[in-house]
PDB file of N, CA and C in Angstrom:
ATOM      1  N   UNK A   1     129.959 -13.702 198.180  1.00  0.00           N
ATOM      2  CA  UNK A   1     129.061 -14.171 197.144  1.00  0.00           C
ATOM      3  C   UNK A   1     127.626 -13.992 197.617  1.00  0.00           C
ATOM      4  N   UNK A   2     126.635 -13.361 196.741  1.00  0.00           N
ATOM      5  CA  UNK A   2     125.357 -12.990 197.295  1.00  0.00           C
ATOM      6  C   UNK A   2     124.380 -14.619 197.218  1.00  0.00           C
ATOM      7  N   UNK A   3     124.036 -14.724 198.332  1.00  0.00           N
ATOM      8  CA  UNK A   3     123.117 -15.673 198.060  1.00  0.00           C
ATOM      9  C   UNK A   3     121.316 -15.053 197.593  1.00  0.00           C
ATOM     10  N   UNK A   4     120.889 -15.738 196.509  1.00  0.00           N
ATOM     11  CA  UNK A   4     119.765 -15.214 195.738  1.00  0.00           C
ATOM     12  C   UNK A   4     118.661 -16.479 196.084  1.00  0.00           C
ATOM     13  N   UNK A   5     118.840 -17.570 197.033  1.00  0.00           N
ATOM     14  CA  UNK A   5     118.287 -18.155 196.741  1.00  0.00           C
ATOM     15  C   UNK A   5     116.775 -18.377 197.187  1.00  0.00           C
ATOM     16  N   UNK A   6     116.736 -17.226 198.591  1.00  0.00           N
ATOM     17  CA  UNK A   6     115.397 -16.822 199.177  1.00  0.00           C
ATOM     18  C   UNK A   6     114.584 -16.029 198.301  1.00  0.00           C
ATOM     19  N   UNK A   7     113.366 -16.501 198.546  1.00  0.00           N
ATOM     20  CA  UNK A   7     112.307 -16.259 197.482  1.00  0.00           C
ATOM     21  C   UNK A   7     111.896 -14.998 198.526  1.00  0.00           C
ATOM     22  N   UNK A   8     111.390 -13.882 197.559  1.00  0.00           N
ATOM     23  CA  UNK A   8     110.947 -12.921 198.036  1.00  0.00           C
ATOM     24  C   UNK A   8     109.289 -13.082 198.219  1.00  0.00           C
ATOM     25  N   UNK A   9     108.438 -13.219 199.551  1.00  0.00           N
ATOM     26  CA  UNK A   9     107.316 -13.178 198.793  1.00  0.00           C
ATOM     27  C   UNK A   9     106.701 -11.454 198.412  1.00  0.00           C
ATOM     28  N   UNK A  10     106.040 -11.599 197.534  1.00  0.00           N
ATOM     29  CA  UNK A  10     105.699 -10.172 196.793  1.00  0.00           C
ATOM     30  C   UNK A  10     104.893  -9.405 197.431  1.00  0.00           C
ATOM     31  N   UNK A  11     103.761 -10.706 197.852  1.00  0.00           N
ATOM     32  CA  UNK A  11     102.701  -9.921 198.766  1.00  0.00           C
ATOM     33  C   UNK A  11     103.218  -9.323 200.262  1.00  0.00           C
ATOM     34  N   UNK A  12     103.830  -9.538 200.966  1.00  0.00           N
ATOM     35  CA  UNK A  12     104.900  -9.320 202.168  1.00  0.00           C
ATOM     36  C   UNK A  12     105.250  -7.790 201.805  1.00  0.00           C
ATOM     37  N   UNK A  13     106.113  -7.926 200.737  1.00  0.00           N
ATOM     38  CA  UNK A  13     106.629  -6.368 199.973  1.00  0.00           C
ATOM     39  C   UNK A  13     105.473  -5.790 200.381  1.00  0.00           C
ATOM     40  N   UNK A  14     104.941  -6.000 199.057  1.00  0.00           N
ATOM     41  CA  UNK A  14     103.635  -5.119 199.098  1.00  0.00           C
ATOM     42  C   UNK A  14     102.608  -4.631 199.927  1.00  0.00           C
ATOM     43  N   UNK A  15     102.171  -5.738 201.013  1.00  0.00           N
ATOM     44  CA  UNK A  15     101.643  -4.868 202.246  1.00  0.00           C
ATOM     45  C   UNK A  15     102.795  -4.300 203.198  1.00  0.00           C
ATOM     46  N   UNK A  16     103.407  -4.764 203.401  1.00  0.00           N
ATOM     47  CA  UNK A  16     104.345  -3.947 203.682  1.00  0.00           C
ATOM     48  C   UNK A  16     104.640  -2.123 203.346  1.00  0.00           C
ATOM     49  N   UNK A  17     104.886  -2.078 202.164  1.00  0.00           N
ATOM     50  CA  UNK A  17     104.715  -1.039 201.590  1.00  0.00           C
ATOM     51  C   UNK A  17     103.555   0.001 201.698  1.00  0.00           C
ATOM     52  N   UNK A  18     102.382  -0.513 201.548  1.00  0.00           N
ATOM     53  CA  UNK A  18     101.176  -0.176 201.415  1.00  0.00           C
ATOM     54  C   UNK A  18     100.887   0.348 202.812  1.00  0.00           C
ATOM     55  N   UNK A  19     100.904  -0.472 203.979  1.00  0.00           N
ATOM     56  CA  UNK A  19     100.884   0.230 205.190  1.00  0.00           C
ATOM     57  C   UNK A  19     101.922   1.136 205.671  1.00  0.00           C
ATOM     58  N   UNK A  20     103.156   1.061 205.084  1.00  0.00           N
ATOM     59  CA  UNK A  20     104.424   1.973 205.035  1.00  0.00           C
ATOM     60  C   UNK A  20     104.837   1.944 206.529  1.00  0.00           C
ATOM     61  N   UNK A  21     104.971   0.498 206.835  1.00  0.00           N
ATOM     62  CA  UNK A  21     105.344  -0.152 207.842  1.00  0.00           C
ATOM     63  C   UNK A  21     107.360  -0.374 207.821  1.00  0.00           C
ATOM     64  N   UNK A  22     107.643   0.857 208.068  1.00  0.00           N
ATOM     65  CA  UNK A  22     109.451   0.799 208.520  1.00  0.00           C
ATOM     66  C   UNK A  22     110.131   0.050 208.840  1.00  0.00           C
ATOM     67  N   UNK A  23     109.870  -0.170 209.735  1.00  0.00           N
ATOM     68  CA  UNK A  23     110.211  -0.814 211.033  1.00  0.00           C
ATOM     69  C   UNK A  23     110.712  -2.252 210.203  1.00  0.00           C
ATOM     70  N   UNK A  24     109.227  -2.729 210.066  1.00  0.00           N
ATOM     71  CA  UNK A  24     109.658  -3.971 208.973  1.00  0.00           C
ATOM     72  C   UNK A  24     110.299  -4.475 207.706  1.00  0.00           C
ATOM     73  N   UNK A  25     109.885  -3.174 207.325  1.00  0.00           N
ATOM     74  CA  UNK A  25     110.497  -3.083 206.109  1.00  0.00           C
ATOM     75  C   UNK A  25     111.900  -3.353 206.148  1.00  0.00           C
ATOM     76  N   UNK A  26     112.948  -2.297 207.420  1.00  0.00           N
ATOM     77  CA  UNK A  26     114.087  -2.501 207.472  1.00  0.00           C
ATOM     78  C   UNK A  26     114.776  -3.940 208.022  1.00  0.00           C
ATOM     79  N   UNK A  27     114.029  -4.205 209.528  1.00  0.00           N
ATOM     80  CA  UNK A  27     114.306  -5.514 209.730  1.00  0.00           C
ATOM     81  C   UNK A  27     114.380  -6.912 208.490  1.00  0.00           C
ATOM     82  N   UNK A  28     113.155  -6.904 207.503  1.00  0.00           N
ATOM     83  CA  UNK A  28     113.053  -7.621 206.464  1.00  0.00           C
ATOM     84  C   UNK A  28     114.518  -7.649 205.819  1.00  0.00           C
ATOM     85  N   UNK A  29     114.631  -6.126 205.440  1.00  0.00           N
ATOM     86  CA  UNK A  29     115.842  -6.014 204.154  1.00  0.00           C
ATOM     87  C   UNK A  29     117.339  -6.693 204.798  1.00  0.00           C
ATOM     88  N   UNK A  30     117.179  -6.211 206.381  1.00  0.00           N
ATOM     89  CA  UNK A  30     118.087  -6.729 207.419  1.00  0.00           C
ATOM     90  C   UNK A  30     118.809  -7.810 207.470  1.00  0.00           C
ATOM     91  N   UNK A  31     116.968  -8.565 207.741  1.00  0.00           N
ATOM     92  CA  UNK A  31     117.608 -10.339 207.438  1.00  0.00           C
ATOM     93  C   UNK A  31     118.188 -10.789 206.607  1.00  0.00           C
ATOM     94  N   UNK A  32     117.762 -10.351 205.585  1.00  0.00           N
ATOM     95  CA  UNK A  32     117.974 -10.676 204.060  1.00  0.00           C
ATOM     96  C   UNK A  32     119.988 -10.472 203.903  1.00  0.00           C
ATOM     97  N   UNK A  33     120.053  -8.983 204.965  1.00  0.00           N
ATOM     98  CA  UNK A  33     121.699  -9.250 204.332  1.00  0.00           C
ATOM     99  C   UNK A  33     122.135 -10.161 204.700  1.00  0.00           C
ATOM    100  N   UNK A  34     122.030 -10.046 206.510  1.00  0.00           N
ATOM    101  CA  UNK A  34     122.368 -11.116 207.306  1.00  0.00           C
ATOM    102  C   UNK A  34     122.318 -13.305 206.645  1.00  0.00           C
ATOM    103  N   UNK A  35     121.684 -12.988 205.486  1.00  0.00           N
ATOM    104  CA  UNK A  35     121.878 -14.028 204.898  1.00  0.00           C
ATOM    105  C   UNK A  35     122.570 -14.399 203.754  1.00  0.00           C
ATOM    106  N   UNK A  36     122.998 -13.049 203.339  1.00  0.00           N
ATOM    107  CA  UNK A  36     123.640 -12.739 201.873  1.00  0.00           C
ATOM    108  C   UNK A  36     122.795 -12.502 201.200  1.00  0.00           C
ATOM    109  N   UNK A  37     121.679 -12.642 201.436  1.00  0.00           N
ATOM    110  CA  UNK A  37     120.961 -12.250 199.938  1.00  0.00           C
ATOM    111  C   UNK A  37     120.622 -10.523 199.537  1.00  0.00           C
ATOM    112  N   UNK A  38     121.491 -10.277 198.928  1.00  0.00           N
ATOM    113  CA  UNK A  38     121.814  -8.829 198.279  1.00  0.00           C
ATOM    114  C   UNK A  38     120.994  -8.581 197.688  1.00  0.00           C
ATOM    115  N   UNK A  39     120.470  -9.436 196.682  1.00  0.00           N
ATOM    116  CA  UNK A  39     119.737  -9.033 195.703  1.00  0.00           C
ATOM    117  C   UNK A  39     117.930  -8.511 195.870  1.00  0.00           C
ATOM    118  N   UNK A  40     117.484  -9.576 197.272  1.00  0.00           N
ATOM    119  CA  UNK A  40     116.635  -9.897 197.535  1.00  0.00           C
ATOM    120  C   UNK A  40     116.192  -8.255 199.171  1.00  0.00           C
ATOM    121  N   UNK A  41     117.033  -8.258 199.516  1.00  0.00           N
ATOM    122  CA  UNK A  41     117.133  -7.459 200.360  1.00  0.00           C
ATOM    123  C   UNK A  41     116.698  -5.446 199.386  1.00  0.00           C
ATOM    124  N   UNK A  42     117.356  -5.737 198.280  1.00  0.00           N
ATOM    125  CA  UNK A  42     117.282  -4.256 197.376  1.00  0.00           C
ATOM    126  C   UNK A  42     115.891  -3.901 197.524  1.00  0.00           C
ATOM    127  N   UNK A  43     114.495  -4.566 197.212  1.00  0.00           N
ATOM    128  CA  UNK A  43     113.475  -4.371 196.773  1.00  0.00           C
ATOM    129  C   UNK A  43     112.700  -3.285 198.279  1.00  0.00           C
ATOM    130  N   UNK A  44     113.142  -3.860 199.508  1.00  0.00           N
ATOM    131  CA  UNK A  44     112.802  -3.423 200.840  1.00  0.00           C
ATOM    132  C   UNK A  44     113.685  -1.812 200.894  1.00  0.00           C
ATOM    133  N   UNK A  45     114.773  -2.202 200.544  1.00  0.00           N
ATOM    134  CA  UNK A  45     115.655  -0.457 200.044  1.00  0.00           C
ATOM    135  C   UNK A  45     115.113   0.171 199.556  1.00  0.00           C
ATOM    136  N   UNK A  46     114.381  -0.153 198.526  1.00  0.00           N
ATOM    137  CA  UNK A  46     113.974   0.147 197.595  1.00  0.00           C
ATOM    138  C   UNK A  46     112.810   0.962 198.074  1.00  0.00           C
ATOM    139  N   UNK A  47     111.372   0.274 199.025  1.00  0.00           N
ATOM    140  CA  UNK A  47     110.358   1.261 199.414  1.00  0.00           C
ATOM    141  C   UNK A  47     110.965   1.800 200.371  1.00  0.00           C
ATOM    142  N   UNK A  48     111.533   1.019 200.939  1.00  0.00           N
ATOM    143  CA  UNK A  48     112.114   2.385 202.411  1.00  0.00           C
ATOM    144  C   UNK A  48     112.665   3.599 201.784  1.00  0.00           C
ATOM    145  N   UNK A  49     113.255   3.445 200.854  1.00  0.00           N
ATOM    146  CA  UNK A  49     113.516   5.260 200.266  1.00  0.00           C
ATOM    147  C   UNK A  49     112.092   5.853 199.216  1.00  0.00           C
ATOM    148  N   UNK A  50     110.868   5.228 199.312  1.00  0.00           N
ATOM    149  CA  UNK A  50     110.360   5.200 198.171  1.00  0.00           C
ATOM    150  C   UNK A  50     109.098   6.403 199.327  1.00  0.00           C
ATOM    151  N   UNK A  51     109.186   5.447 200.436  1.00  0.00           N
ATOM    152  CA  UNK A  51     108.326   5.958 201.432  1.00  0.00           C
ATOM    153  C   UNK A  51     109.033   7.712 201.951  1.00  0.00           C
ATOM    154  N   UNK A  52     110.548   7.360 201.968  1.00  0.00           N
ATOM    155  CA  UNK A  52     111.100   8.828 202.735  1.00  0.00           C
ATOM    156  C   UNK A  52     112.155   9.003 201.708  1.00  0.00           C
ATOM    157  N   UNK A  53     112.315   9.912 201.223  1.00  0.00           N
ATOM    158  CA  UNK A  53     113.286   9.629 200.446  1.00  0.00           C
ATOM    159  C   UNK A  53     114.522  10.620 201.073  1.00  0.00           C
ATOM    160  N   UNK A  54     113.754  10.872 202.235  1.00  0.00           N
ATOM    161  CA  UNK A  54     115.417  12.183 202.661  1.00  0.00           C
ATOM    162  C   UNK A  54     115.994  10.642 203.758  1.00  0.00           C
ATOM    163  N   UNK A  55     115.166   9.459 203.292  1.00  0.00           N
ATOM    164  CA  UNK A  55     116.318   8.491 204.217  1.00  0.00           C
ATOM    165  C   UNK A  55     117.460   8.140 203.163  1.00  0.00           C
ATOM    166  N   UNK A  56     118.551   8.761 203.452  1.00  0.00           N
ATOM    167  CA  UNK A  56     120.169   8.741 202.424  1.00  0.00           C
ATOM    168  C   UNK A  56     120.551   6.997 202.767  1.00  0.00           C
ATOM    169  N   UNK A  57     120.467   6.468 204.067  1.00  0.00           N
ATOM    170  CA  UNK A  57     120.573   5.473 204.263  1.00  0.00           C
ATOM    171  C   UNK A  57     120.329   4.091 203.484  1.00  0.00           C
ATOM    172  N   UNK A  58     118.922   4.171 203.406  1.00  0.00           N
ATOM    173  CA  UNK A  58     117.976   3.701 202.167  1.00  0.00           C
ATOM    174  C   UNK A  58     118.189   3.790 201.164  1.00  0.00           C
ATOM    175  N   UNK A  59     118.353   4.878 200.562  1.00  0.00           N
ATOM    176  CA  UNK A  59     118.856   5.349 199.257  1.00  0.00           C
ATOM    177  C   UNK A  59     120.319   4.870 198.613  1.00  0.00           C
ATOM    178  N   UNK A  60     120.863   5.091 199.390  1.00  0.00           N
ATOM    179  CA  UNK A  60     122.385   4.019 199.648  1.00  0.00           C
ATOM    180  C   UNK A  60     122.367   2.612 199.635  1.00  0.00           C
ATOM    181  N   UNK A  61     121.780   2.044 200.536  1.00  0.00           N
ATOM    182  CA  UNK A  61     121.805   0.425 200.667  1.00  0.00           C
ATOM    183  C   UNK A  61     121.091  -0.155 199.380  1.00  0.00           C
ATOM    184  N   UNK A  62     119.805   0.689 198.591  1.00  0.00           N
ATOM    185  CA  UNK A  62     119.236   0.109 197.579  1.00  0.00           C
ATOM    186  C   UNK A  62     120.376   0.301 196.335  1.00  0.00           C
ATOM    187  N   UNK A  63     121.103   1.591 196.102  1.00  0.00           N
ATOM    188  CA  UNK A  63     121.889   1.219 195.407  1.00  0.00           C
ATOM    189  C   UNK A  63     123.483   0.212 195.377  1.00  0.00           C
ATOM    190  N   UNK A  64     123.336   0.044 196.627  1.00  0.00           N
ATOM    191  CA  UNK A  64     124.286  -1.452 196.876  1.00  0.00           C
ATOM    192  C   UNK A  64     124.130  -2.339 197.144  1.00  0.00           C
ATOM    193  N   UNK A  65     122.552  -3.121 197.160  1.00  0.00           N
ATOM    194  CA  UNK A  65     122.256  -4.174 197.166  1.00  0.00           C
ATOM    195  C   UNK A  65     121.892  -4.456 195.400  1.00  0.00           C
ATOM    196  N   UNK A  66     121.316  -3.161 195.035  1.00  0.00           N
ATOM    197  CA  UNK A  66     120.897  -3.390 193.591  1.00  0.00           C
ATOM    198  C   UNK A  66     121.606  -3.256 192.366  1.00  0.00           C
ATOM    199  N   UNK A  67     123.029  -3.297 192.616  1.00  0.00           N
ATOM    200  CA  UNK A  67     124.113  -2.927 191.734  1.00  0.00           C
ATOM    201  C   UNK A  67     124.211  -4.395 191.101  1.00  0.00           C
ATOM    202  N   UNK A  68     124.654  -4.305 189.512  1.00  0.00           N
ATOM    203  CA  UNK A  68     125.059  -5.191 188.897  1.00  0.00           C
ATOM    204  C   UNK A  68     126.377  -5.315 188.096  1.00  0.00           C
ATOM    205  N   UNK A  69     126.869  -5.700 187.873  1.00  0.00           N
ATOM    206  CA  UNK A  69     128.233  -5.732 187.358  1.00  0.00           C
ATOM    207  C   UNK A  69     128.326  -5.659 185.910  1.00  0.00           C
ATOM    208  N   UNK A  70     127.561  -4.147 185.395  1.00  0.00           N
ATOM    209  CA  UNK A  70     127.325  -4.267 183.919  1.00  0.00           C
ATOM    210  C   UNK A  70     127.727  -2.745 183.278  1.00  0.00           C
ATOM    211  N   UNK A  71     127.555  -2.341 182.455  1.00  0.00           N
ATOM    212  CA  UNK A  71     127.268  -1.310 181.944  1.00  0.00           C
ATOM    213  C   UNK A  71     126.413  -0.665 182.320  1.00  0.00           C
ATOM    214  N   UNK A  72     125.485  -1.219 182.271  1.00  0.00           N
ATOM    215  CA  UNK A  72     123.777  -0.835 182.784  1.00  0.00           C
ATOM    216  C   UNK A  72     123.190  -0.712 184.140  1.00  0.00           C
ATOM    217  N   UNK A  73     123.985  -1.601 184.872  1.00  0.00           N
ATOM    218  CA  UNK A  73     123.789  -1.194 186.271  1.00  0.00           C
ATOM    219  C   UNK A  73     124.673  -0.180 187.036  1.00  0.00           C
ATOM    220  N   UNK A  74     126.309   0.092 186.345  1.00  0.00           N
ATOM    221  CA  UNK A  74     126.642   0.690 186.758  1.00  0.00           C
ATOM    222  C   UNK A  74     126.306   2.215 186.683  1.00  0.00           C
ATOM    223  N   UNK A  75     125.814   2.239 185.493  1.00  0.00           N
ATOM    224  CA  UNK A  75     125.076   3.623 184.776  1.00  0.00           C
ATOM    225  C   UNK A  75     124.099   4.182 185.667  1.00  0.00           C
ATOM    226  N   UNK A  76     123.273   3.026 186.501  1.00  0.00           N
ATOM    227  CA  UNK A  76     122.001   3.058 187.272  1.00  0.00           C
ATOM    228  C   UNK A  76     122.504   3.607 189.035  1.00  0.00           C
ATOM    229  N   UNK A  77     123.653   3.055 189.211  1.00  0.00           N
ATOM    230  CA  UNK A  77     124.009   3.342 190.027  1.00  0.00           C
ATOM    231  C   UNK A  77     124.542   4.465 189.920  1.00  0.00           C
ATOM    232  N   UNK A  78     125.592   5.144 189.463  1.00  0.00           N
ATOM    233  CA  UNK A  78     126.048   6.481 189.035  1.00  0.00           C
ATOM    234  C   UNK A  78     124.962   7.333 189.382  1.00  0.00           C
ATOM    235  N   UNK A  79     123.816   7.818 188.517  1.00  0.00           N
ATOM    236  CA  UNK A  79     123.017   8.085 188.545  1.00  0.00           C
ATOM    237  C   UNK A  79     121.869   8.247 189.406  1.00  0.00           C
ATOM    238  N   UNK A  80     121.909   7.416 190.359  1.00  0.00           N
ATOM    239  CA  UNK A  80     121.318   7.358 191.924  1.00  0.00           C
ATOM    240  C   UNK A  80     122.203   8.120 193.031  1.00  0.00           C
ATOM    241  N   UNK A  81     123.447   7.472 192.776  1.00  0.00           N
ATOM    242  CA  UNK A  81     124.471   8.878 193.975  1.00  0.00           C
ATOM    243  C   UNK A  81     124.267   9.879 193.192  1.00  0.00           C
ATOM    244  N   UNK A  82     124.866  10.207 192.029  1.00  0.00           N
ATOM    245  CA  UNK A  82     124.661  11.625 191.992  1.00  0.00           C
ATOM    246  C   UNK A  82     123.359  12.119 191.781  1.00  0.00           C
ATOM    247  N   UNK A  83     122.161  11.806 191.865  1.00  0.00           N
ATOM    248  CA  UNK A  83     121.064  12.222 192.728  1.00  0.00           C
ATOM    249  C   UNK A  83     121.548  12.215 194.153  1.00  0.00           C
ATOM    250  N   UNK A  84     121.805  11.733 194.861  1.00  0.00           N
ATOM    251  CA  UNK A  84     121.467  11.737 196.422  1.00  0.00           C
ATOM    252  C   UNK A  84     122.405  12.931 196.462  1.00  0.00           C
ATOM    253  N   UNK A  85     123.384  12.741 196.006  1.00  0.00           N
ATOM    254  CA  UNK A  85     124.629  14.181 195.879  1.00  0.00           C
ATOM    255  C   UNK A  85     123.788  15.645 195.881  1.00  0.00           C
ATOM    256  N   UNK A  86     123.044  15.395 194.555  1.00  0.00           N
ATOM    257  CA  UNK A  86     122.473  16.456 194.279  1.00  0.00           C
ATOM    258  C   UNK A  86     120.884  17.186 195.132  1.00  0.00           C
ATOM    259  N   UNK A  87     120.510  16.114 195.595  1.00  0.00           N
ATOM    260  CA  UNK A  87     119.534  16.204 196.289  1.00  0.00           C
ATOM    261  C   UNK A  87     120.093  17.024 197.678  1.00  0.00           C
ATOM    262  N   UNK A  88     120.973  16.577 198.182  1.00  0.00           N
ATOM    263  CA  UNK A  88     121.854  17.038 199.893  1.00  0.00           C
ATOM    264  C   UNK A  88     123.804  17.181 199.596  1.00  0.00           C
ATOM    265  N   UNK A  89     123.448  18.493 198.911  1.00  0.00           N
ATOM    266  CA  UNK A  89     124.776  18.891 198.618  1.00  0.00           C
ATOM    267  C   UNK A  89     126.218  19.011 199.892  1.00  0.00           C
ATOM    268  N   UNK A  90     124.654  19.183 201.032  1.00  0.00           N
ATOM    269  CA  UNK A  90     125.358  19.295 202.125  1.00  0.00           C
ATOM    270  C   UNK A  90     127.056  18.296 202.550  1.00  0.00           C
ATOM    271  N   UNK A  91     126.150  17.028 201.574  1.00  0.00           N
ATOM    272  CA  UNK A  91     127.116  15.666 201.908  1.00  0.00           C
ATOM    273  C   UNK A  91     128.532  15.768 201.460  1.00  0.00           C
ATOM    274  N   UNK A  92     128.757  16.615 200.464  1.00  0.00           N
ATOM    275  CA  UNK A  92     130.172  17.290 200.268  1.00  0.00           C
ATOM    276  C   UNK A  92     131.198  18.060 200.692  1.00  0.00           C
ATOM    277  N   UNK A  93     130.417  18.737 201.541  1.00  0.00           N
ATOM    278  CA  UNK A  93     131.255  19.559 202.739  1.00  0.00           C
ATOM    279  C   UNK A  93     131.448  18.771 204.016  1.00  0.00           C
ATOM    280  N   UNK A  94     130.009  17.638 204.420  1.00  0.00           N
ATOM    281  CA  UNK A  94     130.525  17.331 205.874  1.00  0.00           C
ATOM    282  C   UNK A  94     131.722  16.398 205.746  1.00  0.00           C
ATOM    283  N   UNK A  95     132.672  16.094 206.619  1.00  0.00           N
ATOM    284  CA  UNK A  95     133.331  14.973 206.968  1.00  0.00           C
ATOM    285  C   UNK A  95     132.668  14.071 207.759  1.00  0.00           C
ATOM    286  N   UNK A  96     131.769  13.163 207.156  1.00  0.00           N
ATOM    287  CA  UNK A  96     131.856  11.768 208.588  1.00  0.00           C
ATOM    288  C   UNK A  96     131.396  10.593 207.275  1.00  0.00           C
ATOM    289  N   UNK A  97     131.586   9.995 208.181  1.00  0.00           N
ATOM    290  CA  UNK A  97     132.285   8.391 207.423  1.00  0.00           C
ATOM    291  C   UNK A  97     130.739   8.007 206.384  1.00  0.00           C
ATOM    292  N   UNK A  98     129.896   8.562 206.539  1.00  0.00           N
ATOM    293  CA  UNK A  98     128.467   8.578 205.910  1.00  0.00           C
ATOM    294  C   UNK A  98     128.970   9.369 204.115  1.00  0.00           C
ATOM    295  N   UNK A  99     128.782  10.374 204.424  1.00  0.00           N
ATOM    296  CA  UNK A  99     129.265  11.468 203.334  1.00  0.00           C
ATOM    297  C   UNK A  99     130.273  10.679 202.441  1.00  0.00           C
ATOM    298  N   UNK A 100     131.235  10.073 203.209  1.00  0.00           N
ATOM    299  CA  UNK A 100     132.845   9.968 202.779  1.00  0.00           C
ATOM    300  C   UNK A 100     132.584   8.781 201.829  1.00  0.00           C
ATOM    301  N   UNK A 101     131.670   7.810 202.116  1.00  0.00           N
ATOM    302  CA  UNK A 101     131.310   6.856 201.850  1.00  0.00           C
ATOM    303  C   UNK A 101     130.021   6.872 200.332  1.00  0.00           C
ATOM    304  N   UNK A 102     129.395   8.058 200.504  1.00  0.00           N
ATOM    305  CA  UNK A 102     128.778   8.174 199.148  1.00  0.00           C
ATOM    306  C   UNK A 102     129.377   8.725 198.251  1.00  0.00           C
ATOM    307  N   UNK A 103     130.187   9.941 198.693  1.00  0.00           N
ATOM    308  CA  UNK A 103     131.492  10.190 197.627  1.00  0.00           C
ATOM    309  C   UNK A 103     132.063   9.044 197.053  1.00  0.00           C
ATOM    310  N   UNK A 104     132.475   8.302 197.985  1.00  0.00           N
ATOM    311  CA  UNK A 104     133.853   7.034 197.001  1.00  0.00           C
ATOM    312  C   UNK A 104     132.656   6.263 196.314  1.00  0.00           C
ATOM    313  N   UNK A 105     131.690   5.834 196.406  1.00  0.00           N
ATOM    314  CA  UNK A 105     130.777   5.111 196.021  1.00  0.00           C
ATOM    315  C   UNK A 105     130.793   5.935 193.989  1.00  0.00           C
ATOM    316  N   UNK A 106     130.146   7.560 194.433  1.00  0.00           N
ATOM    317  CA  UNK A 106     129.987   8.113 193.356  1.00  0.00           C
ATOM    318  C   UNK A 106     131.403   8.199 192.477  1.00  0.00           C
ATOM    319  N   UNK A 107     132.288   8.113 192.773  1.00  0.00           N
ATOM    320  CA  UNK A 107     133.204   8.371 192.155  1.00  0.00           C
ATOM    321  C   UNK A 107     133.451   7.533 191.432  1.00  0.00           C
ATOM    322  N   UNK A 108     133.559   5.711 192.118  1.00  0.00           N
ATOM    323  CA  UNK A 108     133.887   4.050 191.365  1.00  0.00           C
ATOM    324  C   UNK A 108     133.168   4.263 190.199  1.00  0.00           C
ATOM    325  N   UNK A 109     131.782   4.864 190.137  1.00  0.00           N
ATOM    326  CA  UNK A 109     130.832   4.591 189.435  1.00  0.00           C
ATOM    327  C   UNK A 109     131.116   5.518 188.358  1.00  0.00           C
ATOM    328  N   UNK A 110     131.278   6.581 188.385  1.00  0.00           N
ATOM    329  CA  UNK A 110     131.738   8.014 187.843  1.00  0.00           C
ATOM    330  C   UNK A 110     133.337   7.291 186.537  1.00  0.00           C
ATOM    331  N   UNK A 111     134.002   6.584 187.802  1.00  0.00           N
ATOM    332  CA  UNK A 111     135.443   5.648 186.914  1.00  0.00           C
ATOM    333  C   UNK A 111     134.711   4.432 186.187  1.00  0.00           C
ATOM    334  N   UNK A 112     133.606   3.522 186.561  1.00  0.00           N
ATOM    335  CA  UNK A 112     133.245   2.639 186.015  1.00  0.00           C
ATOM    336  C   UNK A 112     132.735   2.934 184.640  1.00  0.00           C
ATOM    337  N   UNK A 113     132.375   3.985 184.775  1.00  0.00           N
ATOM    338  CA  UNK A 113     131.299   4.879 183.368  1.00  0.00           C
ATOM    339  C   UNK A 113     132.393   5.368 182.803  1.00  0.00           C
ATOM    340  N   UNK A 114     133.617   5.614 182.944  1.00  0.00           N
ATOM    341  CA  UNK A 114     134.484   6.109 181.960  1.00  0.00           C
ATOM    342  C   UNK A 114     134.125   7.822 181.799  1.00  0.00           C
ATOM    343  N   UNK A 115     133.676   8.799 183.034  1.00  0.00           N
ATOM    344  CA  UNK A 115     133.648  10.073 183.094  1.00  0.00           C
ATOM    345  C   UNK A 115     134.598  10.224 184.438  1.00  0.00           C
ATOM    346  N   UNK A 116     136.252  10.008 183.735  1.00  0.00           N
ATOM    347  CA  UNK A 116     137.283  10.669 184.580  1.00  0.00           C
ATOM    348  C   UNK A 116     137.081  11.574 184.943  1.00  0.00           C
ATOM    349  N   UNK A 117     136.739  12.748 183.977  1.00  0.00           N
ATOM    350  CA  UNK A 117     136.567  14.250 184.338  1.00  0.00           C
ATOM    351  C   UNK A 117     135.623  14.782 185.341  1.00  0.00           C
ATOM    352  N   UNK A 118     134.852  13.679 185.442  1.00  0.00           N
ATOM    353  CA  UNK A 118     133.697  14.242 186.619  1.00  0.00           C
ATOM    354  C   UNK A 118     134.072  13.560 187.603  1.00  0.00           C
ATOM    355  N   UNK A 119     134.515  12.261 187.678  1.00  0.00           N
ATOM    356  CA  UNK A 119     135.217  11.571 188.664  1.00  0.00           C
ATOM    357  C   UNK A 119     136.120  12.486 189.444  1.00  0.00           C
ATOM    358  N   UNK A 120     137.055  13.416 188.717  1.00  0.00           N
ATOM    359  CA  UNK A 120     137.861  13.888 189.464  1.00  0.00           C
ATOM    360  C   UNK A 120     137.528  15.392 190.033  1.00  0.00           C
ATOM    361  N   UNK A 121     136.180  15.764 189.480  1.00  0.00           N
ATOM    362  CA  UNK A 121     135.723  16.986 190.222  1.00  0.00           C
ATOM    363  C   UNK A 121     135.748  16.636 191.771  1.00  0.00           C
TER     364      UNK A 121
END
């Protein structure tokens, strides 16, 4: 169960961001899992891929901290792997537990959306 109940402060984000300070950024989003808070942790995912975006890592964790259990989020999510897919096609040919792991990700989402047919490409 995600705990939501830590307040994000904004300004923190935001210089954060602004100096495009990593380091912190990740430790921040870090703590945040380490406490459950999923939700609160996304926003730090969120510039860390905003700052690099060839970090797949980042790009990943924001769409699994920022997933919602809807129509609409799943749509959002879909749509973010298969960007990262499409961005580093590479990730389809390698085998390691990274790759393997944005595949099954894209696929739930691919079944959640009700596009079997691309699901099963």
């Amino acid at each position: 169960m995600q705990n939501t109940s830590d307040a994000i402060p904004e300004n923190e984000l935001k210089e954060l961001f602004e100096t495009k300070n990593v380091a912190a950024l990740r430790d921040r989003a870090s703590a945040l899992i380490s406490t459950g808070n999923l939700k609160g942790a996304a926003p730090y995912f969120k510039a860390l891929a905003d700052i690099d975006p060839s970090d797949l890592m980042s790009r990943y964790n924001y769409v699994q901290t920022s997933i919602t259990h809807d129509a609409i989020g799943y749509t959002a999510a879909r749509n973010e792997l298969l960007k990262i897919l499409s961005d580093y096609p590479q990730l389809l040919i390698q085998n390691s537990d990274f790759s393997n792991m944005v595949m099954r990700s894209a696929v739930h989402t691919l079944i959640w959306t009700n596009q079997w047919d691309k699901a099963a490409e």
